[in-house]
N, C-alpha and C. Protein backbone atom coordinates (compact mmCIF):
# COMPACT_ATOMS: atom_id res chain seq x y z
N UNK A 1 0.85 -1.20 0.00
CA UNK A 1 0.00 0.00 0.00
C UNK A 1 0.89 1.25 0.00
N UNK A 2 0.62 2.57 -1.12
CA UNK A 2 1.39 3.77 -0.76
C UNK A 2 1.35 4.26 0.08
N UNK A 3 2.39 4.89 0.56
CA UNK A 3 2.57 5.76 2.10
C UNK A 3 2.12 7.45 1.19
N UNK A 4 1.36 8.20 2.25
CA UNK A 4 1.50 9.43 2.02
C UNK A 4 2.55 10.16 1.15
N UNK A 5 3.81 10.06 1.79
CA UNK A 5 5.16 10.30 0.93
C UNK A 5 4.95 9.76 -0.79
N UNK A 6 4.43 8.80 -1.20
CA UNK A 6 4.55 7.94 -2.11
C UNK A 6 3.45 8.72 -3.01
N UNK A 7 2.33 9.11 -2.36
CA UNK A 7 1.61 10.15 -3.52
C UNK A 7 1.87 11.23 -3.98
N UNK A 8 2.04 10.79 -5.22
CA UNK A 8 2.69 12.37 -5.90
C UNK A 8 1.46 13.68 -5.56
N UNK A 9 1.73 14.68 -5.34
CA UNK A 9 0.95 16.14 -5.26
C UNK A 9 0.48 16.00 -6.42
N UNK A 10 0.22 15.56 -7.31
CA UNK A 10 -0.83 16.16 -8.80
C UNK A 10 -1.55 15.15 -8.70
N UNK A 11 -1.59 13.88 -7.97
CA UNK A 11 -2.80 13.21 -7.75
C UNK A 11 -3.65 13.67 -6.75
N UNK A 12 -2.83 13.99 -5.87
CA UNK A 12 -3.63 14.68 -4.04
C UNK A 12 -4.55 16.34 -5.09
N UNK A 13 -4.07 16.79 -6.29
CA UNK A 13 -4.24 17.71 -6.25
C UNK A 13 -5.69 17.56 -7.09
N UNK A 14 -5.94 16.54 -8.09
CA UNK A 14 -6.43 15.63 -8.95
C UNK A 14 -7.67 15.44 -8.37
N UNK A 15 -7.38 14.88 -7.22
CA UNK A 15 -8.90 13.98 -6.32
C UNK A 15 -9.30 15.45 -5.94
N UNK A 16 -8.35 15.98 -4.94
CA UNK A 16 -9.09 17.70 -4.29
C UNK A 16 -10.09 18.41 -5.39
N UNK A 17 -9.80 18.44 -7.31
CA UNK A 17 -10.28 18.88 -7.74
C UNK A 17 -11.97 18.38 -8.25
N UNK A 18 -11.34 17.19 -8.15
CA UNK A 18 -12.45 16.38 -8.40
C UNK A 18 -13.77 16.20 -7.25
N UNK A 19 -13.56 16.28 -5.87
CA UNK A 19 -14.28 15.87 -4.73
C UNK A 19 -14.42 17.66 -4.11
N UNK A 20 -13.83 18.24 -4.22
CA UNK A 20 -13.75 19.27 -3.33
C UNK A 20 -13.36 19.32 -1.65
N UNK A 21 -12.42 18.13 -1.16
CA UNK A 21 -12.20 17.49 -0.18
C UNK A 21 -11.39 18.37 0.02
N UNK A 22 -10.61 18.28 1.51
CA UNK A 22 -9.78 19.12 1.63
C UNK A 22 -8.20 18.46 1.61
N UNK A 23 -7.29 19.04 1.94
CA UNK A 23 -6.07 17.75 1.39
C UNK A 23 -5.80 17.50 1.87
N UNK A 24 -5.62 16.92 3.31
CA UNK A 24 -5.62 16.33 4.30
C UNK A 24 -6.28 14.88 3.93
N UNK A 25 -7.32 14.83 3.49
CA UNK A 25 -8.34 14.14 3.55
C UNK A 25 -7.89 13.51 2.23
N UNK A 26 -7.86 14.15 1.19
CA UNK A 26 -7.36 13.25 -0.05
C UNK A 26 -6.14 12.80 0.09
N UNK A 27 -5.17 13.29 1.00
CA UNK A 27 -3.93 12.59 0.74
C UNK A 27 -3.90 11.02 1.79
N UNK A 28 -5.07 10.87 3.05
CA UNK A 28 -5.40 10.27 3.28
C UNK A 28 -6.33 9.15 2.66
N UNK A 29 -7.01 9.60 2.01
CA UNK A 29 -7.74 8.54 1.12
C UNK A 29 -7.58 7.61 0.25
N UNK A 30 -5.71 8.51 -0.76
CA UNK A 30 -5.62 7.86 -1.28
C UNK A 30 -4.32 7.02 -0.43
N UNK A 31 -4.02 7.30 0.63
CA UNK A 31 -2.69 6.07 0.86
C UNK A 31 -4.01 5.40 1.07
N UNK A 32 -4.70 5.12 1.64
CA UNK A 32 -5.74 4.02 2.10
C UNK A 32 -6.32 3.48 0.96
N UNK A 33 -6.22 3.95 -0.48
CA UNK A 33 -6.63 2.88 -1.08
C UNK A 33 -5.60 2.45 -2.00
N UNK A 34 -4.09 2.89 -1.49
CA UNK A 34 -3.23 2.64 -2.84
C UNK A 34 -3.24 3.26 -3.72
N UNK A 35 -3.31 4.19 -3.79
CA UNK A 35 -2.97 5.63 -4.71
C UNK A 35 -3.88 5.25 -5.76
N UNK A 36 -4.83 4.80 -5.68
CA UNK A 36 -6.25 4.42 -6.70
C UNK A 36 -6.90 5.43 -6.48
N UNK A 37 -7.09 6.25 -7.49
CA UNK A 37 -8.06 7.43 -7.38
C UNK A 37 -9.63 7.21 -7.46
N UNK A 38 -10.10 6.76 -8.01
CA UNK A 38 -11.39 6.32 -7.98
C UNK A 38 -11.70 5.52 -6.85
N UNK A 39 -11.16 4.91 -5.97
CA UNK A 39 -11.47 4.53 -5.02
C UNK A 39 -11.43 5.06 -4.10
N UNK A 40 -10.52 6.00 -3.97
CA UNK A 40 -10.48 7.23 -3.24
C UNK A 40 -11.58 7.71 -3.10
N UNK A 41 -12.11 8.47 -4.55
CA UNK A 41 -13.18 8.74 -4.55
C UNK A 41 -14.42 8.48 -3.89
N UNK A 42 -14.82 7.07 -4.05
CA UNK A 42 -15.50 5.94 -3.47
C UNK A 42 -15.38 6.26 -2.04
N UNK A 43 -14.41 6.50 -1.59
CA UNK A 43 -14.37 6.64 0.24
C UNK A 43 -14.71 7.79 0.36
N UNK A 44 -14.00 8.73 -0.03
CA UNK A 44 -14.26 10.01 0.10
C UNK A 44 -15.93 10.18 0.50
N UNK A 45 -16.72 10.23 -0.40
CA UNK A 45 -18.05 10.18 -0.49
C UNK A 45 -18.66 9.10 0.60
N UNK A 46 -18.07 7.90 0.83
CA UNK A 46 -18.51 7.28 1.94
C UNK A 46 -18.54 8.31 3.37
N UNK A 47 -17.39 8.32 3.21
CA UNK A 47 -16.79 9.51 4.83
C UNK A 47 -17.47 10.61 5.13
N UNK A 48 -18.02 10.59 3.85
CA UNK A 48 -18.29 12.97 3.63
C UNK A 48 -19.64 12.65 4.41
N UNK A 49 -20.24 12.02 4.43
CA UNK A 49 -21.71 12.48 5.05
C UNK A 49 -21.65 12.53 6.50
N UNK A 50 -20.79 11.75 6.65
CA UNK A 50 -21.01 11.89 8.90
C UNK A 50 -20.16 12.68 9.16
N UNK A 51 -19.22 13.63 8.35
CA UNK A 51 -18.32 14.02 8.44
C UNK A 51 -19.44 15.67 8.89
N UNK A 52 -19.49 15.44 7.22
CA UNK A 52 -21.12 16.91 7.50
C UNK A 52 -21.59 17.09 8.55
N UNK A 53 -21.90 16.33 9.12
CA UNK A 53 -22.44 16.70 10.78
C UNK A 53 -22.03 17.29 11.59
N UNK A 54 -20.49 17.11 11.30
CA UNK A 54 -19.78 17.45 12.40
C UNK A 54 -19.41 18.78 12.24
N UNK A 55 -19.39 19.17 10.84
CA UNK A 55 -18.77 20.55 10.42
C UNK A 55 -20.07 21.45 10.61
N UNK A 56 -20.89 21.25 10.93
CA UNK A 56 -22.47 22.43 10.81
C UNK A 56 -22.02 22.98 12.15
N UNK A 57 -20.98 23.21 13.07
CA UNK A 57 -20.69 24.28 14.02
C UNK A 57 -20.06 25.11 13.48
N UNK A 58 -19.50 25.04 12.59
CA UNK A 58 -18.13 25.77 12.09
C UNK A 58 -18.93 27.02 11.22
N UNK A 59 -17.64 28.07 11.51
CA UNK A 59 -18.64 29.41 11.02
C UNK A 59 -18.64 29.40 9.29
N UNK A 60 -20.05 29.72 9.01
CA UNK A 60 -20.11 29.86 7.72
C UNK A 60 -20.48 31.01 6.84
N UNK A 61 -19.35 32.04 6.84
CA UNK A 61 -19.80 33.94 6.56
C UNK A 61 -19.37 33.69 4.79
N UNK A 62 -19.07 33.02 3.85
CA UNK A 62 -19.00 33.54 2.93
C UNK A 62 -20.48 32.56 2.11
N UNK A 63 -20.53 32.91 0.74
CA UNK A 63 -21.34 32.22 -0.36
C UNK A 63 -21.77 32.94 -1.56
N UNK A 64 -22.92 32.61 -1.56
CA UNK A 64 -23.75 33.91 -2.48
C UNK A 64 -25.10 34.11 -1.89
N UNK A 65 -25.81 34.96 -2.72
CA UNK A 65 -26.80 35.19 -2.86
C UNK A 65 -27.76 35.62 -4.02
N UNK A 66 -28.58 33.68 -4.40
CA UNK A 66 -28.83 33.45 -5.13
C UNK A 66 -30.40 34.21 -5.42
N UNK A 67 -30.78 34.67 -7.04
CA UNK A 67 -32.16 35.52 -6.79
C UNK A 67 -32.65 34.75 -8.31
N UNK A 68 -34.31 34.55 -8.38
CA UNK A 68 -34.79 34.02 -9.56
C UNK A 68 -36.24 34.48 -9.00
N UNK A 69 -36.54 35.03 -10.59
CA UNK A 69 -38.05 35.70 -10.61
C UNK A 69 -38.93 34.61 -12.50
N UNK A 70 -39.81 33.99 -11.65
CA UNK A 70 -40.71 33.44 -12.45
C UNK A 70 -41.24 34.36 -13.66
N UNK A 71 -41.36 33.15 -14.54
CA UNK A 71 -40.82 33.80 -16.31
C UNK A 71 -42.51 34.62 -16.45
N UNK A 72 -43.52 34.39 -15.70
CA UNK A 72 -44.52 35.50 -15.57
C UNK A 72 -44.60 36.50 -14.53
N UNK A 73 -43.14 36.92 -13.94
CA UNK A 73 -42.86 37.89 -13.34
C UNK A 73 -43.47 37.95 -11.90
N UNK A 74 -44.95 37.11 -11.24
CA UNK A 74 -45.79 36.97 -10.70
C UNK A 74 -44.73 36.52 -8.84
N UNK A 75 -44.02 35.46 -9.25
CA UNK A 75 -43.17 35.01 -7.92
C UNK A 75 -41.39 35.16 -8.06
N UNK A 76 -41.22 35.76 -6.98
CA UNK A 76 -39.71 36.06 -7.27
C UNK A 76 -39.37 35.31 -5.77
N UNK A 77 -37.95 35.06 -6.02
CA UNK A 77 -37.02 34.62 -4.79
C UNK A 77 -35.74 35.05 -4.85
N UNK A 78 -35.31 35.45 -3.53
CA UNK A 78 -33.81 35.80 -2.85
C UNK A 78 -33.72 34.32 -1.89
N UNK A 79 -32.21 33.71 -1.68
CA UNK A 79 -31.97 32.86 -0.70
C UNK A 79 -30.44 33.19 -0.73
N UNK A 80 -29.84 33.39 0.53
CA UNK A 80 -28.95 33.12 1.01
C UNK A 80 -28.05 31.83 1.24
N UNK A 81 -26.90 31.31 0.24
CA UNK A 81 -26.61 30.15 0.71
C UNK A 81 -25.16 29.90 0.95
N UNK A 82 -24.25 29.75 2.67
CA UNK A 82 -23.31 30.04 3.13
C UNK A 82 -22.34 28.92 2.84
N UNK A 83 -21.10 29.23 2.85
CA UNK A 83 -19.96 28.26 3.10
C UNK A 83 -19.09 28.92 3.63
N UNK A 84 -17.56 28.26 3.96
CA UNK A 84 -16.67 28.74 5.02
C UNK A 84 -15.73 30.10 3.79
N UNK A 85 -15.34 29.31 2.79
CA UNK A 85 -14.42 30.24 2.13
C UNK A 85 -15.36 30.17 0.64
N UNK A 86 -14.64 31.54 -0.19
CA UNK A 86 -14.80 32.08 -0.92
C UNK A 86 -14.41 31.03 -2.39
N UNK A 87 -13.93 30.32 -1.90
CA UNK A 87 -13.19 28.95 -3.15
C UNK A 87 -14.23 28.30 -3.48
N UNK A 88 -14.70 28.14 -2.17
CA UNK A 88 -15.87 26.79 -2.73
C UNK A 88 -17.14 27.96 -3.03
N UNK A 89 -17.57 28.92 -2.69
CA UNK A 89 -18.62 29.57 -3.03
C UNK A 89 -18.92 30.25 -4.44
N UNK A 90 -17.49 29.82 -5.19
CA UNK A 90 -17.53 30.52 -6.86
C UNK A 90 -17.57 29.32 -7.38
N UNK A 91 -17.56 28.03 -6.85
CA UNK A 91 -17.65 26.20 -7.67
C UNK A 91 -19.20 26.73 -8.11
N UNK A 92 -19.15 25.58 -9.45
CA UNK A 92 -19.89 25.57 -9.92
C UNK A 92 -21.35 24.78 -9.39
N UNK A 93 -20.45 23.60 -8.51
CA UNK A 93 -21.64 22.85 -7.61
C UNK A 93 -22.74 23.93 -6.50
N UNK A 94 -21.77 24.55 -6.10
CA UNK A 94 -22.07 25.70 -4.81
C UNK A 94 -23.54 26.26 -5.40
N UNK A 95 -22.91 27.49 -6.86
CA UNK A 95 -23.91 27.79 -7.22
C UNK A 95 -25.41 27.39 -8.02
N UNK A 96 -25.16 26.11 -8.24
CA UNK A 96 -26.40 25.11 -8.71
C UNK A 96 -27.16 24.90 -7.41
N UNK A 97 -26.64 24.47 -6.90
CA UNK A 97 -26.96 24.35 -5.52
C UNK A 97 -28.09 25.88 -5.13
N UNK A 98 -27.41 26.66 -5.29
CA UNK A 98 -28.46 27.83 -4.89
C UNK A 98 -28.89 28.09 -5.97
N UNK A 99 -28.79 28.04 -6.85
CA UNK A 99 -29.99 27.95 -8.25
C UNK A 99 -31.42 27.04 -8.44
N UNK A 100 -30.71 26.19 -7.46
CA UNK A 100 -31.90 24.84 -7.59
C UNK A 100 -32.80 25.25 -6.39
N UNK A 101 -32.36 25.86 -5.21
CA UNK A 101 -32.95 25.79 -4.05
C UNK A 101 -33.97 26.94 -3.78
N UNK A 102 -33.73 28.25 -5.29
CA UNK A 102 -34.75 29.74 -5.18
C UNK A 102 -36.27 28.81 -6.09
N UNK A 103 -35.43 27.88 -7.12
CA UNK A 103 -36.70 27.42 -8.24
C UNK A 103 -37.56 26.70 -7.09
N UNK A 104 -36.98 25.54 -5.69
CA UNK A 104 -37.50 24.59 -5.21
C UNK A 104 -38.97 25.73 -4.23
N UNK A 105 -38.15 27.10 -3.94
CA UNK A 105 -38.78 27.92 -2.81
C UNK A 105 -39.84 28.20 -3.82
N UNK A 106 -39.46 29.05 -5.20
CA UNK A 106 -40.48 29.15 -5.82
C UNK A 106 -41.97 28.30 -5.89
N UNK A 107 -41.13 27.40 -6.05
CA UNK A 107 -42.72 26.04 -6.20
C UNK A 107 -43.17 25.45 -5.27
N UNK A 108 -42.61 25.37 -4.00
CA UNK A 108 -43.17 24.78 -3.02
C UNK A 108 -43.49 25.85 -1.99
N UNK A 109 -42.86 27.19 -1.89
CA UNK A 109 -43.59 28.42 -0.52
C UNK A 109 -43.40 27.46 0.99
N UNK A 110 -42.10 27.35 0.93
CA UNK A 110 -41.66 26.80 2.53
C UNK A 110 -42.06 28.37 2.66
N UNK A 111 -42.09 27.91 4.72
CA UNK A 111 -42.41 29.24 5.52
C UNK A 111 -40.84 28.86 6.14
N UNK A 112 -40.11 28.27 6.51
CA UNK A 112 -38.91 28.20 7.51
C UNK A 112 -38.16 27.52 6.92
N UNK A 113 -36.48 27.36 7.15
CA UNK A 113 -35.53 27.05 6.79
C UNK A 113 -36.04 25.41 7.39
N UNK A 114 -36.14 25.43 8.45
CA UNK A 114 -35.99 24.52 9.26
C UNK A 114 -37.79 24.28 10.36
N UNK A 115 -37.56 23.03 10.43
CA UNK A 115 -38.66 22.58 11.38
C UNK A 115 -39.23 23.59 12.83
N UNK A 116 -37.74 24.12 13.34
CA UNK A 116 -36.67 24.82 14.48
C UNK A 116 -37.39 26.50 14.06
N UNK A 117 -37.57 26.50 12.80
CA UNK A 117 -37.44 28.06 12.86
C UNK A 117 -39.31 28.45 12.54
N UNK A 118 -39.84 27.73 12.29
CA UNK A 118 -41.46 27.67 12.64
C UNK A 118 -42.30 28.30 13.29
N UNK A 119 -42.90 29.52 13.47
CA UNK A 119 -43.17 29.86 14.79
C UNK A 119 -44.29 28.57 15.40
N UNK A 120 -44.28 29.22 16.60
CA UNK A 120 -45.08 27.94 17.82
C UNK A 120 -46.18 28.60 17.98
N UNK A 121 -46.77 29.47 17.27
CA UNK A 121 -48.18 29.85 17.37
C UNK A 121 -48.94 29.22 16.01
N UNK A 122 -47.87 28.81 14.97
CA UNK A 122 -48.44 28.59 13.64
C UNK A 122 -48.51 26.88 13.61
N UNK A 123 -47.40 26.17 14.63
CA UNK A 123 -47.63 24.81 14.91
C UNK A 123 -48.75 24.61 15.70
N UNK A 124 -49.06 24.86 17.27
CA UNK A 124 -49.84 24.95 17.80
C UNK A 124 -51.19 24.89 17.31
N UNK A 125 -51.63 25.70 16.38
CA UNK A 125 -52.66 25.87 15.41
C UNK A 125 -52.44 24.72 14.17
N UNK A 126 -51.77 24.11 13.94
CA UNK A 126 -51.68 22.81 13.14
C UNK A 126 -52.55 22.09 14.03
N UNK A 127 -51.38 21.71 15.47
CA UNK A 127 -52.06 20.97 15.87
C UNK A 127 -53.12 20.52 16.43
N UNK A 128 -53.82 21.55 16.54
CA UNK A 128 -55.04 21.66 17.26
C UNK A 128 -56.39 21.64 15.79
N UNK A 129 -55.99 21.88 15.09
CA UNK A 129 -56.91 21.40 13.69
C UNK A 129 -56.37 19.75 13.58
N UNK A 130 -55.67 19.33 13.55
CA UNK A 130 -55.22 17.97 13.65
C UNK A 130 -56.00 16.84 14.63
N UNK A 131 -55.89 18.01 16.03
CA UNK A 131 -56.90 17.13 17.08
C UNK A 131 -58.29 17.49 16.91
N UNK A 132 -58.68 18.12 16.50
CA UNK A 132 -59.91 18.27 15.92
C UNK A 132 -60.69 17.00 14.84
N UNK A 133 -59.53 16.95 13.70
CA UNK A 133 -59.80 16.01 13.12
C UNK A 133 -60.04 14.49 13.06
N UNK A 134 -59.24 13.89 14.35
CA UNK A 134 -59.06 13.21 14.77
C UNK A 134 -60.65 12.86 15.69
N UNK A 135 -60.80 13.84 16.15
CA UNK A 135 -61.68 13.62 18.20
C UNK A 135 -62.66 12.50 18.11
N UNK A 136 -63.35 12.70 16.48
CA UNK A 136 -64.33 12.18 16.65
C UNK A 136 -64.09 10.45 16.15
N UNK A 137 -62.66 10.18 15.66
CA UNK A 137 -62.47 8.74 15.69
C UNK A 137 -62.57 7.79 16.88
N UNK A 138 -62.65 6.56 16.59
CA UNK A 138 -62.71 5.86 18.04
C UNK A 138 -61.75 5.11 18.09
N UNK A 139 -61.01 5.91 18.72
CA UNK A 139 -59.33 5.37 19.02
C UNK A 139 -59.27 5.85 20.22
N UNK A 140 -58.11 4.92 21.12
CA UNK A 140 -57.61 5.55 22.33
C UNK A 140 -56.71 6.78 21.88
N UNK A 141 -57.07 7.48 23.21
CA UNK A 141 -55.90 8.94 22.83
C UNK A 141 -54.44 8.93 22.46
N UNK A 142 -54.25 7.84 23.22
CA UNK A 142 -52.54 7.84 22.94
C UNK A 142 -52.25 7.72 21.65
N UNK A 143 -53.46 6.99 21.02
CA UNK A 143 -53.16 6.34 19.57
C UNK A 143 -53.75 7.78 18.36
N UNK A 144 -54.57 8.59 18.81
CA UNK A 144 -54.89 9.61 18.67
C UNK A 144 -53.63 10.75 18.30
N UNK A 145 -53.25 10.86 19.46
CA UNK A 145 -52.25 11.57 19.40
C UNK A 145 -51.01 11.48 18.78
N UNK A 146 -50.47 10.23 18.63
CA UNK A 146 -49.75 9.55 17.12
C UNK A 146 -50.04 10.01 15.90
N UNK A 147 -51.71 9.93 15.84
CA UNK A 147 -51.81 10.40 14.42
C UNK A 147 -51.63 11.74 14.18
N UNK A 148 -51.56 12.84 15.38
CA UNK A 148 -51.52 13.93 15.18
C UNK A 148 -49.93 14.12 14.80
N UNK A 149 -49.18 13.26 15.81
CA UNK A 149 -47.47 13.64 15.37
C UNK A 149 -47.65 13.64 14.08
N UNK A 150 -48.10 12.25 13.87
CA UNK A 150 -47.82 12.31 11.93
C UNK A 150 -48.17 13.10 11.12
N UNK A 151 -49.34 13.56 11.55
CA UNK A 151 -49.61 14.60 10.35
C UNK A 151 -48.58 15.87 10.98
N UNK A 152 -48.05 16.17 12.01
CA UNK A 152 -47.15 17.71 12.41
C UNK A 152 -46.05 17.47 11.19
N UNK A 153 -45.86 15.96 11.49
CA UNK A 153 -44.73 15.58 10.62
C UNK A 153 -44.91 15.92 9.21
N UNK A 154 -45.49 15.28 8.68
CA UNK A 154 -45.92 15.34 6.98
C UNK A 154 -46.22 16.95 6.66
N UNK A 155 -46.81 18.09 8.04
CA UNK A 155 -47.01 19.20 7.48
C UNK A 155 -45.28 20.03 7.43
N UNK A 156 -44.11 19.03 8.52
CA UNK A 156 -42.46 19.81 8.51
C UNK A 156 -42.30 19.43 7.02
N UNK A 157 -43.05 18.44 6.38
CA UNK A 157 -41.77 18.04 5.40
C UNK A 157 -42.30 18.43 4.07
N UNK A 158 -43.49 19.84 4.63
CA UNK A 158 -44.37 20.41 3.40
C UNK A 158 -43.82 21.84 3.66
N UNK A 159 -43.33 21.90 4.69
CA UNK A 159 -43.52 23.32 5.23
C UNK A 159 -42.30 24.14 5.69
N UNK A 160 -41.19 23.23 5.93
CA UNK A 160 -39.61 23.24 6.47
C UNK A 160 -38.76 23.29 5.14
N UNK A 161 -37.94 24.00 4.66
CA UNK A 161 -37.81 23.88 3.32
C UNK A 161 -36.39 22.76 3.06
N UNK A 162 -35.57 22.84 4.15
CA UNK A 162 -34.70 21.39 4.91
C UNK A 162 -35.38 20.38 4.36
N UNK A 163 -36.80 19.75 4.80
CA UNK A 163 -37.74 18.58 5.50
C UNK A 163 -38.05 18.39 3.68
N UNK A 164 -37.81 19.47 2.60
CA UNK A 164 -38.89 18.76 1.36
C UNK A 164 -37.99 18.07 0.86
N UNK A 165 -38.65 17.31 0.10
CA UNK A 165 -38.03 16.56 -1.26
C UNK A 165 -37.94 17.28 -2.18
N UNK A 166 -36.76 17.20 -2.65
CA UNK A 166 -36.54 18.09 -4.23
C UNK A 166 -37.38 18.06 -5.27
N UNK A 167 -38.04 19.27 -5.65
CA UNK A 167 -39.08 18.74 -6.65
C UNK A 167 -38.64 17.63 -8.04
N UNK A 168 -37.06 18.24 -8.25
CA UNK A 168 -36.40 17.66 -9.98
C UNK A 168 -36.22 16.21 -9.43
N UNK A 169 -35.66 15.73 -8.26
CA UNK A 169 -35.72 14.09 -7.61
C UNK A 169 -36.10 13.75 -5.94
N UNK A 170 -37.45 13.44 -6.09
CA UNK A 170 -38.35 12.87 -5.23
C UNK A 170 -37.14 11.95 -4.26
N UNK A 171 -36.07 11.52 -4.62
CA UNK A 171 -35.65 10.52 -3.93
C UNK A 171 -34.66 11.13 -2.66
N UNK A 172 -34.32 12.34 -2.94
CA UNK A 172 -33.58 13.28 -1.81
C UNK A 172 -34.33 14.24 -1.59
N UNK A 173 -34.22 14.86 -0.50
CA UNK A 173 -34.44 16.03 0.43
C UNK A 173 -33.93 17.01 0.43
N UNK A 174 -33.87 18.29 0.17
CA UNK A 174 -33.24 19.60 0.24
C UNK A 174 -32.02 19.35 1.82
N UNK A 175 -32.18 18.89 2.73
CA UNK A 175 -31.10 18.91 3.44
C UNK A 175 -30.23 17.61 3.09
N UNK A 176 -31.09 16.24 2.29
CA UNK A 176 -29.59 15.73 2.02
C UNK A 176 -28.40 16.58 0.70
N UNK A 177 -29.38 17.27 -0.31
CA UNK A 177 -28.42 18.07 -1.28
C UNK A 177 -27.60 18.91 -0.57
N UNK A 178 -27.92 19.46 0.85
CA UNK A 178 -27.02 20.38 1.62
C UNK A 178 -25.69 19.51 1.82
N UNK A 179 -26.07 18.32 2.51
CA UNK A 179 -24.93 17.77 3.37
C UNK A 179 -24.35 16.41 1.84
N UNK A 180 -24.74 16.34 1.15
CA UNK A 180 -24.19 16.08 -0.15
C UNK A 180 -22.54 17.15 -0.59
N UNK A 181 -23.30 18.30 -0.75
CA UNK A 181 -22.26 19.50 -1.06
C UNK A 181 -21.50 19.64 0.33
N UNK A 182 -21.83 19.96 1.48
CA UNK A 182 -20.77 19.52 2.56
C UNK A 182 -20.07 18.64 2.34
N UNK A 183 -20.36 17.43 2.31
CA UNK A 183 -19.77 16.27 2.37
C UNK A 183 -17.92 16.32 1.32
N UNK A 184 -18.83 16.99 0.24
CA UNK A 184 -17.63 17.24 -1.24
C UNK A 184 -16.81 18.22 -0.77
N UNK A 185 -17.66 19.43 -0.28
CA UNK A 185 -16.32 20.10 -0.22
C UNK A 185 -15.53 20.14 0.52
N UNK A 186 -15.75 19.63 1.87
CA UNK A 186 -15.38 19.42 2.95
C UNK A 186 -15.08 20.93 3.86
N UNK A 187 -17.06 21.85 3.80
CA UNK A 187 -16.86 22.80 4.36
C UNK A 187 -18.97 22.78 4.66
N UNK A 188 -18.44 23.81 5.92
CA UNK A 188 -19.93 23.67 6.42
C UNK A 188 -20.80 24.32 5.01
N UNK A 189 -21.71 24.08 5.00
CA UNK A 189 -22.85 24.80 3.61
C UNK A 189 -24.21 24.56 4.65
N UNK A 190 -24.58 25.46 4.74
CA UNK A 190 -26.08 26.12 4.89
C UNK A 190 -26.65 27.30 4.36
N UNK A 191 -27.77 26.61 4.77
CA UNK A 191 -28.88 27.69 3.74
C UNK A 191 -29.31 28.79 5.20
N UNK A 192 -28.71 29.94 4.94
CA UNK A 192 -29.09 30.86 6.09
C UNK A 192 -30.46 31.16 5.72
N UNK A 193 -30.84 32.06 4.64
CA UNK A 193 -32.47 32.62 5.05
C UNK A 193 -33.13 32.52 3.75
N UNK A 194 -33.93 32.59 3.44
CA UNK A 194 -34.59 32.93 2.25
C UNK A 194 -35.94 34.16 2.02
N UNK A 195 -36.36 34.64 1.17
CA UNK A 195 -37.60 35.22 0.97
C UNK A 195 -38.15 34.86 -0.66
N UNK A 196 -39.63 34.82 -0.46
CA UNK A 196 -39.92 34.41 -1.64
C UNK A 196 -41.45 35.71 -1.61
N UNK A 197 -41.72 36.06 -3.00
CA UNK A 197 -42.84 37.23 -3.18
C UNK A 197 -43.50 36.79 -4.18
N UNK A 198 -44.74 36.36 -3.43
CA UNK A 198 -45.54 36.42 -5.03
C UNK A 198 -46.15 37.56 -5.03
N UNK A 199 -46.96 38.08 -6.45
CA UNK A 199 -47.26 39.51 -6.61
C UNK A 199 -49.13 39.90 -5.55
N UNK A 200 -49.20 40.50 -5.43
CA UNK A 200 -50.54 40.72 -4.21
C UNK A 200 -50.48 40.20 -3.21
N UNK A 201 -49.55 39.86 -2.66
CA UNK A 201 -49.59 38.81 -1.55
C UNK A 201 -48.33 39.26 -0.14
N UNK A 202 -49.20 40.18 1.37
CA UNK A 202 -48.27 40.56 1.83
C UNK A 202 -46.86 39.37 2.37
């Protein structure tokens, strides 16, 4: 197996370009797979997702700020979307990434980034139309009240813009495309804020 020493810098430099990893991490990856780049690869992307977790403390002041107004002028969007440095925020992934995420606000009208950022007067009032709906089934309460989680639930993952599924693939979630692009570049990425306007509508 190659030792660190043994990888030439234009491969460490090769994978970095390719993964957006940091080089630490590629020059690790590839002694661990024998200076096989594609397998590298292969790990890399294994590693990057629990890795993501760990980096969402870390401060994230640079990115862009991505803006798209519907081709009948009617709904427009601004979103804010952060990373640590200025390198990864001019990649081309970065900014798809916030290209995809003003069209997703456009069409779906999340109210919150997050489940977290919701107000508790607008849940509260979910849930209490929820138990409403429910009262008159004949179920025990406990079992009652299950069904209400579920529907709080199904309304985060309508309503949290984190919690949706991407409209272009049903099979991911707007926060796994976050921690996807974490994962690559090997830098925190969040979506700080967004606003979306449709026209008559305070």
């Amino acid at each position: 197996m190659a030792t660190v020493k043994d990888i030439p810098a234009k491969l460490v430099a090769e994978l970095r370009a390719r993964t957006g990893a940091g080089m630490m991490d590629c020059k690790k990856a590839l002694e661990q797979t024998g200076g096989d780049l594609e397998k590298a690869i292969d790990l890399l992307r294994k590693t990057g997702a629990a890795k993501a977790d760990k980096r969402a403390g870390r401060e994230a002041s640079q990115g862009v700020i991505a803006a798209y107004v519907h081709h009948n002028s009617r709904v427009g969007v601004l979103v804010e979307l952060n990373c640590e440095t200025d390198f990864v925020a001019n990649t081309e992934e970065f900014k798809q990434l916030a290209k995809d995420l003003t069209h997703q606000i456009a069409s779906t009208a999340p109210i919150a980034v997050r489940r977290e950022d919701i107000p508790a007067d607008v849940i509260a009032r979910e849930k209490e139309i929820y138990r409403e709906q429910v009262a008159q089934e004949k179920k025990p309460d406990h079992v009652k009240e299950k069904i209400v989680e579920g529907r709080l639930n199904s309304f985060y993952e309508e309503r949290a813009l984190l919690e949706q599924k991407f409209v272009r693939d049903g099979s991911k979630s707007i926060g796994d495309m976050v921690k996807e692009l974490s994962a690559k570049t090997g830098e925190n990425v969040q979506i700080r804020r967004f606003a979306r306007f449709k026209l008559g509508e305070d």
